[in-house]
Each structure stands twice: as structure tokens, then as C-alpha cells.
C-alpha atoms as a PDB file:
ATOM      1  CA  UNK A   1       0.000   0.000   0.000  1.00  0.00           C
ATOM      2  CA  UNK A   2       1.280   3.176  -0.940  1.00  0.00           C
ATOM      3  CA  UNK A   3       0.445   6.138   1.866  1.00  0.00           C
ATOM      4  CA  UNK A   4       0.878   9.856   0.276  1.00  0.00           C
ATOM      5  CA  UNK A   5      -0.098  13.271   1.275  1.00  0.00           C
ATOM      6  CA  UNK A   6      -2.352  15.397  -0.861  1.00  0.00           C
ATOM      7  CA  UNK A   7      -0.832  18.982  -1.602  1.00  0.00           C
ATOM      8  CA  UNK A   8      -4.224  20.917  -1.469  1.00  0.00           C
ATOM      9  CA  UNK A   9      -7.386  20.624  -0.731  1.00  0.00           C
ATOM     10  CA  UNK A  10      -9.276  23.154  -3.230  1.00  0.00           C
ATOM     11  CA  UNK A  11     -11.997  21.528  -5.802  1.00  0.00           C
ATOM     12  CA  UNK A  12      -9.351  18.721  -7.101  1.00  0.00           C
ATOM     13  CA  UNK A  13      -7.742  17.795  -3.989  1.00  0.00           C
ATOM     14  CA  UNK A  14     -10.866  17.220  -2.184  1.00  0.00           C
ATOM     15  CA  UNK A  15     -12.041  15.118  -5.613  1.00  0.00           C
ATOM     16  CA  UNK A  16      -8.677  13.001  -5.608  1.00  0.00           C
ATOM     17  CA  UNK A  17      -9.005  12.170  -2.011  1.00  0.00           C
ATOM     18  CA  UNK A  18     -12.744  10.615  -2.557  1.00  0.00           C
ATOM     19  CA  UNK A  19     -11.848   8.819  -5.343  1.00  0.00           C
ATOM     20  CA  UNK A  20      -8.857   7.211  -3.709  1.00  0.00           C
ATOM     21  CA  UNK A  21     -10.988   6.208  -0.907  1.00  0.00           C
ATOM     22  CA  UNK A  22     -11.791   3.321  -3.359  1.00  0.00           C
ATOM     23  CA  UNK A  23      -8.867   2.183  -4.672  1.00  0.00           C
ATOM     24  CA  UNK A  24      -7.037  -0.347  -2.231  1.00  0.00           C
ATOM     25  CA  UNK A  25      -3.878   0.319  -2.933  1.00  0.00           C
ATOM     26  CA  UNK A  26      -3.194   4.034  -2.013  1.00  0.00           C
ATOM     27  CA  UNK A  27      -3.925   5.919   1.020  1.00  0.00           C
ATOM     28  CA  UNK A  28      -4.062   9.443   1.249  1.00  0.00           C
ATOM     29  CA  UNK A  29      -3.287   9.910   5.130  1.00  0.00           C
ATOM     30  CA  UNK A  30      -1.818  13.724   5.157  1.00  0.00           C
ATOM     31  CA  UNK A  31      -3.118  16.908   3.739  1.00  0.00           C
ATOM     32  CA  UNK A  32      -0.758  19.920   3.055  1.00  0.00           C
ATOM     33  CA  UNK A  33      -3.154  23.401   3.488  1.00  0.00           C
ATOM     34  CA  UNK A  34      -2.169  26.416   4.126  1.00  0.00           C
ATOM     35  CA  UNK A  35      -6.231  27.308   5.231  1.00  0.00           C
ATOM     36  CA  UNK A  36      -5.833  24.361   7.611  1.00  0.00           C
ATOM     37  CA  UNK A  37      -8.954  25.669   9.671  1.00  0.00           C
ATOM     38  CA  UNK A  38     -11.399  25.820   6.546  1.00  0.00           C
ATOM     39  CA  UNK A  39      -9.668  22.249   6.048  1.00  0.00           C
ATOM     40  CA  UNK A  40     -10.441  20.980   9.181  1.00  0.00           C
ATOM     41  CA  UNK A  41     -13.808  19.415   9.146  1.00  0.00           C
ATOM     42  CA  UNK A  42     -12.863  17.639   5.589  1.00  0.00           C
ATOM     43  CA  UNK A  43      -9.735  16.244   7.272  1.00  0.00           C
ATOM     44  CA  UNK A  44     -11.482  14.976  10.069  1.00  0.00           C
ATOM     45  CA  UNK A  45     -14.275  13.381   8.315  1.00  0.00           C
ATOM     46  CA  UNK A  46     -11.140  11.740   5.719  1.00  0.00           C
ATOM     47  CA  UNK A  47      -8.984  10.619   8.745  1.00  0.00           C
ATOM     48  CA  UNK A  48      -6.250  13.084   7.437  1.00  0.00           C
ATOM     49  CA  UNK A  49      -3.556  14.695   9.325  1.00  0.00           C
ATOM     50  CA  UNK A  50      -3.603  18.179   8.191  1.00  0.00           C
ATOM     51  CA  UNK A  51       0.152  20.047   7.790  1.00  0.00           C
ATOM     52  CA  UNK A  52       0.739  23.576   6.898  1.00  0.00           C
ATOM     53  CA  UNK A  53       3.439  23.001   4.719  1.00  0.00           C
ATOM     54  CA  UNK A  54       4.945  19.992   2.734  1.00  0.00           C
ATOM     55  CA  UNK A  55       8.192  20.391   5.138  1.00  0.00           C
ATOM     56  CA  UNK A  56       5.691  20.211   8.175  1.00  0.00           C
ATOM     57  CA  UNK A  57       4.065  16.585   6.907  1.00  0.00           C
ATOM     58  CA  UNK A  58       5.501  14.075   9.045  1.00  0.00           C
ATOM     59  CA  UNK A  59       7.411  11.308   6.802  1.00  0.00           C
ATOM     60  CA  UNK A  60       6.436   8.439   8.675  1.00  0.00           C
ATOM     61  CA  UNK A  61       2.874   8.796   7.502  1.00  0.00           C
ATOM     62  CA  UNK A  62       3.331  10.151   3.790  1.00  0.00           C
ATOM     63  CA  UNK A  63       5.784   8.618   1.749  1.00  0.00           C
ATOM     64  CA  UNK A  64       5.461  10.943  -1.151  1.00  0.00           C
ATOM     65  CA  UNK A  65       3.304  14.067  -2.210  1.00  0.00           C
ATOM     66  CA  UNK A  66       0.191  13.072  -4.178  1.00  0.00           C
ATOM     67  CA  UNK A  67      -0.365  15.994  -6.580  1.00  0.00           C
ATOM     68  CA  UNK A  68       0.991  19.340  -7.128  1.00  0.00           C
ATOM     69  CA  UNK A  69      -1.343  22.939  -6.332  1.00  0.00           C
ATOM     70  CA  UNK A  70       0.097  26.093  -7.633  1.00  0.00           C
ATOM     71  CA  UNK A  71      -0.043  27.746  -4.025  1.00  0.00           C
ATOM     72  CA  UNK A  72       2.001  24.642  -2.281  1.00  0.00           C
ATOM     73  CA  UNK A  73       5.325  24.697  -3.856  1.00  0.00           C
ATOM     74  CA  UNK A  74       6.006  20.680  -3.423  1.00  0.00           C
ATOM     75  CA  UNK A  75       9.887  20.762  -4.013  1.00  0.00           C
ATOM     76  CA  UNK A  76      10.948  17.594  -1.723  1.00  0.00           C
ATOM     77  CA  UNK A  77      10.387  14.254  -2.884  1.00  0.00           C
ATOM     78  CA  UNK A  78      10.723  11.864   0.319  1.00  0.00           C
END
């Protein structure tokens, strides 16, 4: 199983982390928002750890970055 983080939750993040819901072989665990409190009640109801910043996502949950959002400049690969 691969675990990742989701860099934004806008319109497509929220849409990538419902569809992966379904597929059995990824796990999106972490979210990366800046707006973590207008984030909050999605991440809770996803089981998502919500991180300010793609430095602030712990690795031992995310192994990699999921997708990129122009605000969330997602320059480390892990």
C-alpha cells in the first residue's frame, strides 16, 4: 500500500481524495493546506492529518506528495 499526502485541498484535492478512498492500494493519510482551519472538518471526516506546509508533513505517515497545487510549492520528494 502506498500512503501519500495530498498537496491541497481546493476543488481537485478534495475530488482526488474521494476517489482514492476506493482504490485499495493508495492511502491518502496527510493533507498539506495552508487554510488548515477551513480544512479541518474535511480532514477529520477523511482521517487526514492536516500540515501547513509539505516540510511540516511528518514522513512516517506520507511517503510521497500526491499531486501538485500552484499555491504549495512541493519541491521535496521523500
Amino acid at each position: 500500500m502506498i500512503k501519500c499526502a495530498i498537496a491541497g485541498l481546493g476543488r481537485w484535492g478534495r475530488a482526488l481524495v474521494e476517489a482514492a478512498q476506493s482504490e485499495p492500494q493508495l492511502r491518502i493519510v496527510s493533507a498539506v493546506e495552508p487554510d488548515i482551519a477551513g480544512a479541518a472538518s474535511f480532514c477529520a471526516a477523511h482521517g487526514l492529518s492536516p500540515a501547513p506546509s509539505l516540510e511540516a508533513c511528518s514522513p512516517s505517515q506520507a511517503s510521497m506528495p500526491c499531486c501538485w497545487q500552484r499555491r504549495i510549492r512541493c519541491t521535496r520528494a521523500r
